[in-house]
C-alpha atoms as a PDB file:
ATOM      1  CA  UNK A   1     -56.960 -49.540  17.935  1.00  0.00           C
ATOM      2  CA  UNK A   2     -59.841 -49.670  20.683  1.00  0.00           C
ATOM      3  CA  UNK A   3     -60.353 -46.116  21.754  1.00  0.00           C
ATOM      4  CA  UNK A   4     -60.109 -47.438  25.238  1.00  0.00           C
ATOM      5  CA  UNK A   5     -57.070 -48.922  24.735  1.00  0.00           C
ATOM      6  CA  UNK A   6     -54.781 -46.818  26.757  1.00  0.00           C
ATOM      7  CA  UNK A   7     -55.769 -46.719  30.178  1.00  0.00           C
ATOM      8  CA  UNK A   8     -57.515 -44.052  31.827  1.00  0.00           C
ATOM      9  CA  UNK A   9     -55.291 -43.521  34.571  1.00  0.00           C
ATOM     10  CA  UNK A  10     -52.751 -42.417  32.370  1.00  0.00           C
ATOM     11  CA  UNK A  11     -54.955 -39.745  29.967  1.00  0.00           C
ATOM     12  CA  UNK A  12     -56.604 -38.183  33.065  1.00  0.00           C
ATOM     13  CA  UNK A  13     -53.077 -37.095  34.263  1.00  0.00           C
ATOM     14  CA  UNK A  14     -52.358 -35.451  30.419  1.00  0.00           C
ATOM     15  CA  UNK A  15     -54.055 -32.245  28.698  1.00  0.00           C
ATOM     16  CA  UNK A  16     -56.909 -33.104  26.660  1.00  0.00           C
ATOM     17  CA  UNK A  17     -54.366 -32.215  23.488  1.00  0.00           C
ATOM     18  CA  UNK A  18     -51.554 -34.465  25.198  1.00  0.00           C
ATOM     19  CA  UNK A  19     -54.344 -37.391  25.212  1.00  0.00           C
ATOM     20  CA  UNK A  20     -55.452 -37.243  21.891  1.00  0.00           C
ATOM     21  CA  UNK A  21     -51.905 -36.609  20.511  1.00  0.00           C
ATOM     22  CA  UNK A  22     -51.100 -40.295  22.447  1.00  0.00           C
ATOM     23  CA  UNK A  23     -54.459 -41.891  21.253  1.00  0.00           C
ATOM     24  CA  UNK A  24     -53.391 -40.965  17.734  1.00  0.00           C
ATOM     25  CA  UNK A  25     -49.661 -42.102  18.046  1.00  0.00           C
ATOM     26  CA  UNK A  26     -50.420 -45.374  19.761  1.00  0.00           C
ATOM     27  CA  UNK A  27     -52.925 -46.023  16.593  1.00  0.00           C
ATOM     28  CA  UNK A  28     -50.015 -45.221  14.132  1.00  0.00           C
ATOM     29  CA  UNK A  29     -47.651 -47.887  15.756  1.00  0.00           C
ATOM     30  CA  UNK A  30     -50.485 -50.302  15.940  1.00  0.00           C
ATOM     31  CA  UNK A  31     -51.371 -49.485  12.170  1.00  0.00           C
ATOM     32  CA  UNK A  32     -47.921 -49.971  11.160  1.00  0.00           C
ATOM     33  CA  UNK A  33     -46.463 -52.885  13.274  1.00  0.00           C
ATOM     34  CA  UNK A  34     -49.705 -54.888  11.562  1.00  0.00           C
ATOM     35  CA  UNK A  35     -48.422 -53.873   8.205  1.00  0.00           C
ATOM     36  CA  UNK A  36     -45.033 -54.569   8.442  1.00  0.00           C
ATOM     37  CA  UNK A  37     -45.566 -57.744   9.902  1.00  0.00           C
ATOM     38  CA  UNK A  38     -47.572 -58.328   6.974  1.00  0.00           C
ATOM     39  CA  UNK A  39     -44.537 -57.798   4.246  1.00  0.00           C
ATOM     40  CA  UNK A  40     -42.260 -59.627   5.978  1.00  0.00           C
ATOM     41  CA  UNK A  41     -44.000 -62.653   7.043  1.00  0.00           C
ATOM     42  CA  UNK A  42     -44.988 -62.894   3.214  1.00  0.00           C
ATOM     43  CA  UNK A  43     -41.362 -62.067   2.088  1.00  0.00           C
ATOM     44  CA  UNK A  44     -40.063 -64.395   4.373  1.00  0.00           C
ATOM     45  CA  UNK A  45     -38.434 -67.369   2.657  1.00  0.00           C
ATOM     46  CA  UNK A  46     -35.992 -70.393   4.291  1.00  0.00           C
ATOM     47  CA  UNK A  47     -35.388 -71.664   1.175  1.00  0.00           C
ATOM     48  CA  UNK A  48     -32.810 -68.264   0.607  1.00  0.00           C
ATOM     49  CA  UNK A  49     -31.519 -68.394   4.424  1.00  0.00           C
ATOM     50  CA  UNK A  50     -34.246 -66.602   6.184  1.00  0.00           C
ATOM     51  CA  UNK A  51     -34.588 -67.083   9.787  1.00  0.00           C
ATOM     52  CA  UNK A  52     -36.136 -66.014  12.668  1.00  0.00           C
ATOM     53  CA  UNK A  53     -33.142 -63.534  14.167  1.00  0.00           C
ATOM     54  CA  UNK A  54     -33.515 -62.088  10.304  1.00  0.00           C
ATOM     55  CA  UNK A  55     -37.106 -62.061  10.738  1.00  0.00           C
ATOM     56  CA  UNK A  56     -36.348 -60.264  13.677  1.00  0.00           C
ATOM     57  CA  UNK A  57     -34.250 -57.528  12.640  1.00  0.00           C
ATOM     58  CA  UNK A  58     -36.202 -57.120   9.108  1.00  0.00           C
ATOM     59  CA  UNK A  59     -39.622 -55.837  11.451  1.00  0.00           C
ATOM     60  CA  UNK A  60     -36.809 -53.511  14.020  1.00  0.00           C
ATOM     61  CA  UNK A  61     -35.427 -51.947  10.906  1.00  0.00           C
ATOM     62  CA  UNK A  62     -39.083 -51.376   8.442  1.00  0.00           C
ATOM     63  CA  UNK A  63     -41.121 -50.976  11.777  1.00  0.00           C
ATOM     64  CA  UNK A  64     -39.263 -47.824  12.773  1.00  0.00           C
ATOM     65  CA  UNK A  65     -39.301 -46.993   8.642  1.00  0.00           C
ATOM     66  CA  UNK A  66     -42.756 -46.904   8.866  1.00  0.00           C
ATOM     67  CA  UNK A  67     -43.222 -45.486  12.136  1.00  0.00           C
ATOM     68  CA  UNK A  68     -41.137 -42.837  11.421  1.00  0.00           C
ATOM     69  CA  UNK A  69     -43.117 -41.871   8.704  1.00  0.00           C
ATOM     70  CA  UNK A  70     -46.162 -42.282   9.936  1.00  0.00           C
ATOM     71  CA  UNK A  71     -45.529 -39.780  12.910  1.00  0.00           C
ATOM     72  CA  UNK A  72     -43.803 -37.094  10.774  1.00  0.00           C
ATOM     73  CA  UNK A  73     -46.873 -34.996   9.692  1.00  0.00           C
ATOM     74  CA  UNK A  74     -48.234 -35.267  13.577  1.00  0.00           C
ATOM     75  CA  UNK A  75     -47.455 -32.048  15.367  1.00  0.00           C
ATOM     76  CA  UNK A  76     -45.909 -32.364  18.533  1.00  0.00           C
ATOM     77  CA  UNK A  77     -44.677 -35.908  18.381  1.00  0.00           C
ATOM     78  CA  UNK A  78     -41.532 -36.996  16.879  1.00  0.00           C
ATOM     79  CA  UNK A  79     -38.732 -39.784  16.405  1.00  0.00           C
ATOM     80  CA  UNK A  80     -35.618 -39.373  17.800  1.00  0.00           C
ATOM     81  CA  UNK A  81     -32.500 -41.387  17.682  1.00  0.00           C
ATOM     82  CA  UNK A  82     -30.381 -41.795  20.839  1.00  0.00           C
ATOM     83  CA  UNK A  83     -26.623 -44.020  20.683  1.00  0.00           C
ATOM     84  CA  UNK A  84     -28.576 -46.165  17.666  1.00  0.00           C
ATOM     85  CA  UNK A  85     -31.852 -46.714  19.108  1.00  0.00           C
ATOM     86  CA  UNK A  86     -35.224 -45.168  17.901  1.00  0.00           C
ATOM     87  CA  UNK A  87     -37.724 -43.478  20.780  1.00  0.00           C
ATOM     88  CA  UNK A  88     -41.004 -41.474  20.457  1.00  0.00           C
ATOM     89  CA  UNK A  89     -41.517 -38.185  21.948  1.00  0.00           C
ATOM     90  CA  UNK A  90     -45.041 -37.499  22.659  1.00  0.00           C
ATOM     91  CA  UNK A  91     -44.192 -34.631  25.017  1.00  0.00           C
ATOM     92  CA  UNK A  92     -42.923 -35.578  28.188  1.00  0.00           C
ATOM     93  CA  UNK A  93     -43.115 -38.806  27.518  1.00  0.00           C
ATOM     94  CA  UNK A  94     -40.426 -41.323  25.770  1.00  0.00           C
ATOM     95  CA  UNK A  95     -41.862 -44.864  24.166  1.00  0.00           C
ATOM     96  CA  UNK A  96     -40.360 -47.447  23.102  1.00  0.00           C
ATOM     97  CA  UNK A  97     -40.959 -50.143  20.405  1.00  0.00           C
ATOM     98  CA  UNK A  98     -39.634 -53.672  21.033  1.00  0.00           C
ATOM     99  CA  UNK A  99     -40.769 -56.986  19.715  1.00  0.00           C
ATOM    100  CA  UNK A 100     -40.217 -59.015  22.913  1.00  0.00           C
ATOM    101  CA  UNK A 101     -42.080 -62.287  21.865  1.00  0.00           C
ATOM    102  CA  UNK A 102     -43.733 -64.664  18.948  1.00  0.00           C
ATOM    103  CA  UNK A 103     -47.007 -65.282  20.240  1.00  0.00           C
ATOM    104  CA  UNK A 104     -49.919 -63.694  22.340  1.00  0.00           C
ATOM    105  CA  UNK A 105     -50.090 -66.719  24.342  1.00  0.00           C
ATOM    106  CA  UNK A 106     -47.195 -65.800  26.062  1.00  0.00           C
ATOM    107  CA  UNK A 107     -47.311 -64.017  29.111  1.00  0.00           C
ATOM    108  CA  UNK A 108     -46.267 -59.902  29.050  1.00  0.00           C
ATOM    109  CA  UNK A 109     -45.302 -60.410  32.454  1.00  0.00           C
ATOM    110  CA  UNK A 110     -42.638 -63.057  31.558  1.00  0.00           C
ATOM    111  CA  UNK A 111     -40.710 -61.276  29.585  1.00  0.00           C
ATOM    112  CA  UNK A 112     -38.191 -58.239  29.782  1.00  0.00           C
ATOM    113  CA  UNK A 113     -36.801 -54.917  28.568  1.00  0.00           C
ATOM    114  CA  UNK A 114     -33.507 -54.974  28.345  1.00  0.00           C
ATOM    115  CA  UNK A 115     -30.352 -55.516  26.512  1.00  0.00           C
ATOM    116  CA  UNK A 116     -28.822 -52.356  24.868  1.00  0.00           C
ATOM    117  CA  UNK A 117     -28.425 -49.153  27.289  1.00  0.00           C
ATOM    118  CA  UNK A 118     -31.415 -47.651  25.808  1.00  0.00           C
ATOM    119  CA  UNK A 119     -33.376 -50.858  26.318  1.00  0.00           C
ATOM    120  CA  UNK A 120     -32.167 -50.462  30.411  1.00  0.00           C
ATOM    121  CA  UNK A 121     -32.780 -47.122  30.510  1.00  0.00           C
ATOM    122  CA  UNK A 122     -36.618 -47.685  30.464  1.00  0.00           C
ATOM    123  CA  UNK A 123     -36.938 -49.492  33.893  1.00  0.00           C
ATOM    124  CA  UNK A 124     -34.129 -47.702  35.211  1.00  0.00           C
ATOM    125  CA  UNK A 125     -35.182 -44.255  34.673  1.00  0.00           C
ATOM    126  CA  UNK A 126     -38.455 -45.421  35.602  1.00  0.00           C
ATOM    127  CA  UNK A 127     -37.446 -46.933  39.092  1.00  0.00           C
ATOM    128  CA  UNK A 128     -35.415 -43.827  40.054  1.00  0.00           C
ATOM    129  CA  UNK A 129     -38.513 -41.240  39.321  1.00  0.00           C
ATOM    130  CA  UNK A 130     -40.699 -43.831  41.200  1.00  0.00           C
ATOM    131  CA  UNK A 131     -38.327 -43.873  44.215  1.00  0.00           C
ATOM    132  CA  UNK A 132     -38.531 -39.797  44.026  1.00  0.00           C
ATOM    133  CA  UNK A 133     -42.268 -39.735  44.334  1.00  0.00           C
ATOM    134  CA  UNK A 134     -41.462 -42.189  47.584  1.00  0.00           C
ATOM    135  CA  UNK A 135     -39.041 -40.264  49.288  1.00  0.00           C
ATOM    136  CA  UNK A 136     -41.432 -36.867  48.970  1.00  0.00           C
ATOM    137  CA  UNK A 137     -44.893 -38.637  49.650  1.00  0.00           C
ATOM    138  CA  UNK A 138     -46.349 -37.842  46.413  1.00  0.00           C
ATOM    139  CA  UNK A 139     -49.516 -40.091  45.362  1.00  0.00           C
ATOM    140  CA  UNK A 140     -50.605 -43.423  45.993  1.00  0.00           C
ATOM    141  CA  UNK A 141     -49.180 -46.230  44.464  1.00  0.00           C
ATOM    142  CA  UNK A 142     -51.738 -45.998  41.215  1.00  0.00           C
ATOM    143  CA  UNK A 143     -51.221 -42.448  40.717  1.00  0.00           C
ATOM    144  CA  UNK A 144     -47.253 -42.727  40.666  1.00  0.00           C
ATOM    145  CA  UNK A 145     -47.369 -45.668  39.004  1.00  0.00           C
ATOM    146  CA  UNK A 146     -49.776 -44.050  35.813  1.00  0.00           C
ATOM    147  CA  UNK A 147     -47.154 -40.894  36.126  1.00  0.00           C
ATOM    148  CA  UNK A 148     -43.938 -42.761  34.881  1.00  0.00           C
ATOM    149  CA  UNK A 149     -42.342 -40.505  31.773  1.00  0.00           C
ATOM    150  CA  UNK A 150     -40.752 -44.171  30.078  1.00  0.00           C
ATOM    151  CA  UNK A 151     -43.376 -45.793  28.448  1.00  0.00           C
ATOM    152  CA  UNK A 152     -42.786 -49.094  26.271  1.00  0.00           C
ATOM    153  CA  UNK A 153     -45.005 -50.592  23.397  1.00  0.00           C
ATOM    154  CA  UNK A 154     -44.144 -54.375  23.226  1.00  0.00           C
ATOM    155  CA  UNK A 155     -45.187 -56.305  20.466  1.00  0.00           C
ATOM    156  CA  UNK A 156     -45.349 -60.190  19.360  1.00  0.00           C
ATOM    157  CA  UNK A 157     -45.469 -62.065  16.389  1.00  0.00           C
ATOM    158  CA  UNK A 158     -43.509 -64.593  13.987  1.00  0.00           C
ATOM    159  CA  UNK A 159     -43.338 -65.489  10.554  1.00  0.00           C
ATOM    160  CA  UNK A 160     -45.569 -68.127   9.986  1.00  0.00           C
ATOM    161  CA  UNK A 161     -48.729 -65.971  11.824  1.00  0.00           C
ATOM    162  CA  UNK A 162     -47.553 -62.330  11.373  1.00  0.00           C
ATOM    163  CA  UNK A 163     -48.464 -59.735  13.952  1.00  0.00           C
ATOM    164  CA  UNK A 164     -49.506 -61.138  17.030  1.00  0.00           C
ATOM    165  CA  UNK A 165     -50.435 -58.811  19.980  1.00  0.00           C
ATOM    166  CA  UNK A 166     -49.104 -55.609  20.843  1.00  0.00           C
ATOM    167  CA  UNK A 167     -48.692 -54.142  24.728  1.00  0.00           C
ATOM    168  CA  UNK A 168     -48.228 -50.963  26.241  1.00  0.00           C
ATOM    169  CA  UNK A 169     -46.848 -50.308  29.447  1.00  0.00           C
ATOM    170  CA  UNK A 170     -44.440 -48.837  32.238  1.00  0.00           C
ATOM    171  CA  UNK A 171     -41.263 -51.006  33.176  1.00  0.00           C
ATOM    172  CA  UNK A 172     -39.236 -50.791  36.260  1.00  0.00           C
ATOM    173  CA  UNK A 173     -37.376 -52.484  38.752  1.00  0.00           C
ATOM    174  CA  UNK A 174     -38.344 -53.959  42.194  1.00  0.00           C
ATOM    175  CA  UNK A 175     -36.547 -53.838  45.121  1.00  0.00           C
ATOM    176  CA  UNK A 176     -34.113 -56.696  44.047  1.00  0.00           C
ATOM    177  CA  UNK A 177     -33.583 -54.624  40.977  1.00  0.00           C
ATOM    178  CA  UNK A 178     -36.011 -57.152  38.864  1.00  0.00           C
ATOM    179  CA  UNK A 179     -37.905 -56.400  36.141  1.00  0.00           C
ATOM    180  CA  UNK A 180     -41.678 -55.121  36.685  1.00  0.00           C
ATOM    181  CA  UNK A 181     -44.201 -53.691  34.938  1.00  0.00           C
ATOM    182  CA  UNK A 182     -45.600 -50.483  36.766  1.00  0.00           C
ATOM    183  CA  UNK A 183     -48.365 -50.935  34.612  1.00  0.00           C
ATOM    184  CA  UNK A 184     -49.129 -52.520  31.222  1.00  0.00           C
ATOM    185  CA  UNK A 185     -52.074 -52.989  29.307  1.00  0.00           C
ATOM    186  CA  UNK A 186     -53.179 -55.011  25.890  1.00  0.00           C
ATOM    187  CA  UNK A 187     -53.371 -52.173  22.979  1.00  0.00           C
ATOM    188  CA  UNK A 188     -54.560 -54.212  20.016  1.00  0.00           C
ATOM    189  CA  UNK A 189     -58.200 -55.309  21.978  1.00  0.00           C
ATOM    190  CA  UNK A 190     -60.516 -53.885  24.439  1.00  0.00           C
ATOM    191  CA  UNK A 191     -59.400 -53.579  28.232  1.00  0.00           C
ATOM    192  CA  UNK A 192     -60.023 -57.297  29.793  1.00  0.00           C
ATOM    193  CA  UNK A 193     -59.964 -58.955  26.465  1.00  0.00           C
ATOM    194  CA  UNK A 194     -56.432 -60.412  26.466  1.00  0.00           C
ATOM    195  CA  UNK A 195     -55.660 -64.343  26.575  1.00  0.00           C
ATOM    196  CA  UNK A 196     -54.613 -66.426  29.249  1.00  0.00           C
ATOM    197  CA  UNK A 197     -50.878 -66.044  29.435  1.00  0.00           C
ATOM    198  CA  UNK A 198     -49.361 -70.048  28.788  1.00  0.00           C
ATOM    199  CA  UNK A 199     -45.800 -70.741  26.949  1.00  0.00           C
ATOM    200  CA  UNK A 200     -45.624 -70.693  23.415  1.00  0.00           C
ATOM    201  CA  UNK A 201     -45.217 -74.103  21.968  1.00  0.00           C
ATOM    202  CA  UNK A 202     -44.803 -73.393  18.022  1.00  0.00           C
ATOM    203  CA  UNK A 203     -42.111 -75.258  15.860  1.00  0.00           C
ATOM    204  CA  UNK A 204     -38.804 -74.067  16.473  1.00  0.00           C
ATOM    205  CA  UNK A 205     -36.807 -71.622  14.679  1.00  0.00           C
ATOM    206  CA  UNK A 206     -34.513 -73.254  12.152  1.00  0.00           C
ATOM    207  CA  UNK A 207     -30.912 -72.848  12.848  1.00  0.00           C
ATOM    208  CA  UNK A 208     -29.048 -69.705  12.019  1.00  0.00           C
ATOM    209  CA  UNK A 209     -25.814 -70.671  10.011  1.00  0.00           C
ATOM    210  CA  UNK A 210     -23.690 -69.140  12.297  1.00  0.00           C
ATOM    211  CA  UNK A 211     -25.302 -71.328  15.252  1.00  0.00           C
ATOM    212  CA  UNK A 212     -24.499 -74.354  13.198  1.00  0.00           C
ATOM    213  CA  UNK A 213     -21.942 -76.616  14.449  1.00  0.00           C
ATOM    214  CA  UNK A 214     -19.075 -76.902  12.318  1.00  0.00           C
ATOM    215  CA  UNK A 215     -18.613 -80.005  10.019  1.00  0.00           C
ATOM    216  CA  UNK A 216     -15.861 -82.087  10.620  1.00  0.00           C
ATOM    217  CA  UNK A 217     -13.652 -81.847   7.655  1.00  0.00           C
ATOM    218  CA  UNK A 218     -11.020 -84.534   5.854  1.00  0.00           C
ATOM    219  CA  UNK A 219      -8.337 -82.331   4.401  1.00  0.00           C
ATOM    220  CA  UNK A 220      -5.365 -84.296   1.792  1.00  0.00           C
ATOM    221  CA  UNK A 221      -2.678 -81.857   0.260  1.00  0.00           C
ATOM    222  CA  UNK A 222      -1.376 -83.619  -2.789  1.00  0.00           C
ATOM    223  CA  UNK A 223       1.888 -82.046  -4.972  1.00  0.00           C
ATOM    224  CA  UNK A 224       1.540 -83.801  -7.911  1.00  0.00           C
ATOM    225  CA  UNK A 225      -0.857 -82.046 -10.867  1.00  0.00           C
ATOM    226  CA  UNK A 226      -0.674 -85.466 -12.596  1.00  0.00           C
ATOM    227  CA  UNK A 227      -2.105 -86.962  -9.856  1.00  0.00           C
ATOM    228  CA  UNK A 228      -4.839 -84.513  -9.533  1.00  0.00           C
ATOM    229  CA  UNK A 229      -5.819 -84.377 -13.283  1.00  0.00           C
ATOM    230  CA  UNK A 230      -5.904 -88.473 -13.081  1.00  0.00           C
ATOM    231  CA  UNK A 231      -8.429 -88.309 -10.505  1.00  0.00           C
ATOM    232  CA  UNK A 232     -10.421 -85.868 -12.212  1.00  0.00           C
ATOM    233  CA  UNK A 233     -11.300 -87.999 -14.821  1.00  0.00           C
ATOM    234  CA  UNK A 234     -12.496 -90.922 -12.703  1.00  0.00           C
ATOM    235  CA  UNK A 235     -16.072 -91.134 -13.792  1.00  0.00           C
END
């Protein structure tokens, strides 16, 4: 990871041990989202039922194996699991790791946390600490903004590429309760450095079985075993 990865903003308003502590934990996740990425784009076979929503779930699952891992001989960070659902605590803040896309052509700013309660607890927590600062006239907009406590690494990638890009950032809500980003910025290149956002246009998914429609089936119930042996033997 690019030393200047995380955004100043957000380092000038920890301790010089908070900082470094996030520098090195942002790394980690980088390090291992990569790598698992890596096994299970190379495990990944159709030809045994593999699809993407197994694709998926295999990087959730061996993404927080590895994470978890990773972060356990780090002093003062730590995983933590709340109602199923994995979180960082790098003192007082809480991050997130989602794969929310395939490719790093599509745009961060399309997409959206949320789903499970954990997921919407992100923005949610987020909008109701910003609306605090509002109501007692703390900081500009920046300042509040780079002081949010839920923080969010989103990743992208698919099968046939691997890893893809990774993001990290602040979500919250508008006033229409929409999804925002307070901030977000590109961890896996230098500041500036990230692509112009367009759709992604790779081959689709195949088909999970249980997506498939079901097969229209001819069904004749017949009593006698003679009759069934007979037609066994019909070459």
């Amino acid at each position: 990871m690019n030393e200047n990865a995380l955004p100043n903003e957000l380092l000038r308003r920890l301790t010089p041990a908070e900082a470094k502590l996030l520098r090195r934990v942002a790394a980690e996740v980088l390090e291992q989202l990569r790598r698992v990425y890596e096994i299970d784009s190379r495990a990944f076979d159709p030809l045994v039922g593999d699809n993407a929503q197994l694709f998926g779930f295999g990087i959730w699952t061996h993404a927080w194996f590895f994470i978890e891992q990773a972060l356990a001989g780090i002093g003062g960070a730590a995983v933590t699991n709340r109602e199923h659902s994995h979180q960082i605590r790098v003192g007082s803040l809480t991050i997130g790791v989602y794969k929310v896309g395939d490719s790093a052509d599509e745009s961060i700013d399309s997409i959206e946390i949320d789903g499970s309660d954990t997921k919407q607890s992100y923005p949610r927590l987020n909008a109701h600490q910003l609306k605090l600062f509002e109501d007692e006239g703390e900081g500009d907009d920046s300042e509040r903004a780079f002081s949010l406590h839920q923080l969010v690494i989103a990743h992208f990638g698919n099968y046939r590429d691997g890893f893809a890009a990774a993001w990290i950032g602040a979500p919250t809500h508008d006033e229409e309760e929409r999804f925002k980003w307070a901030w977000r910025q590109r961890l896996d290149q230098p500041p500036g450095g990230a692509p112009v956002a367009a759709p992604f246009e790779g081959s689709p998914s195949p088909t999970p079985f249980t997506d498939q429609p079901e097969p229209d089936l001819e069904l004749e119930i017949r009593d006698d075993p003679g009759e069934i042996e007979a037609d066994d033997q019909q070459p």
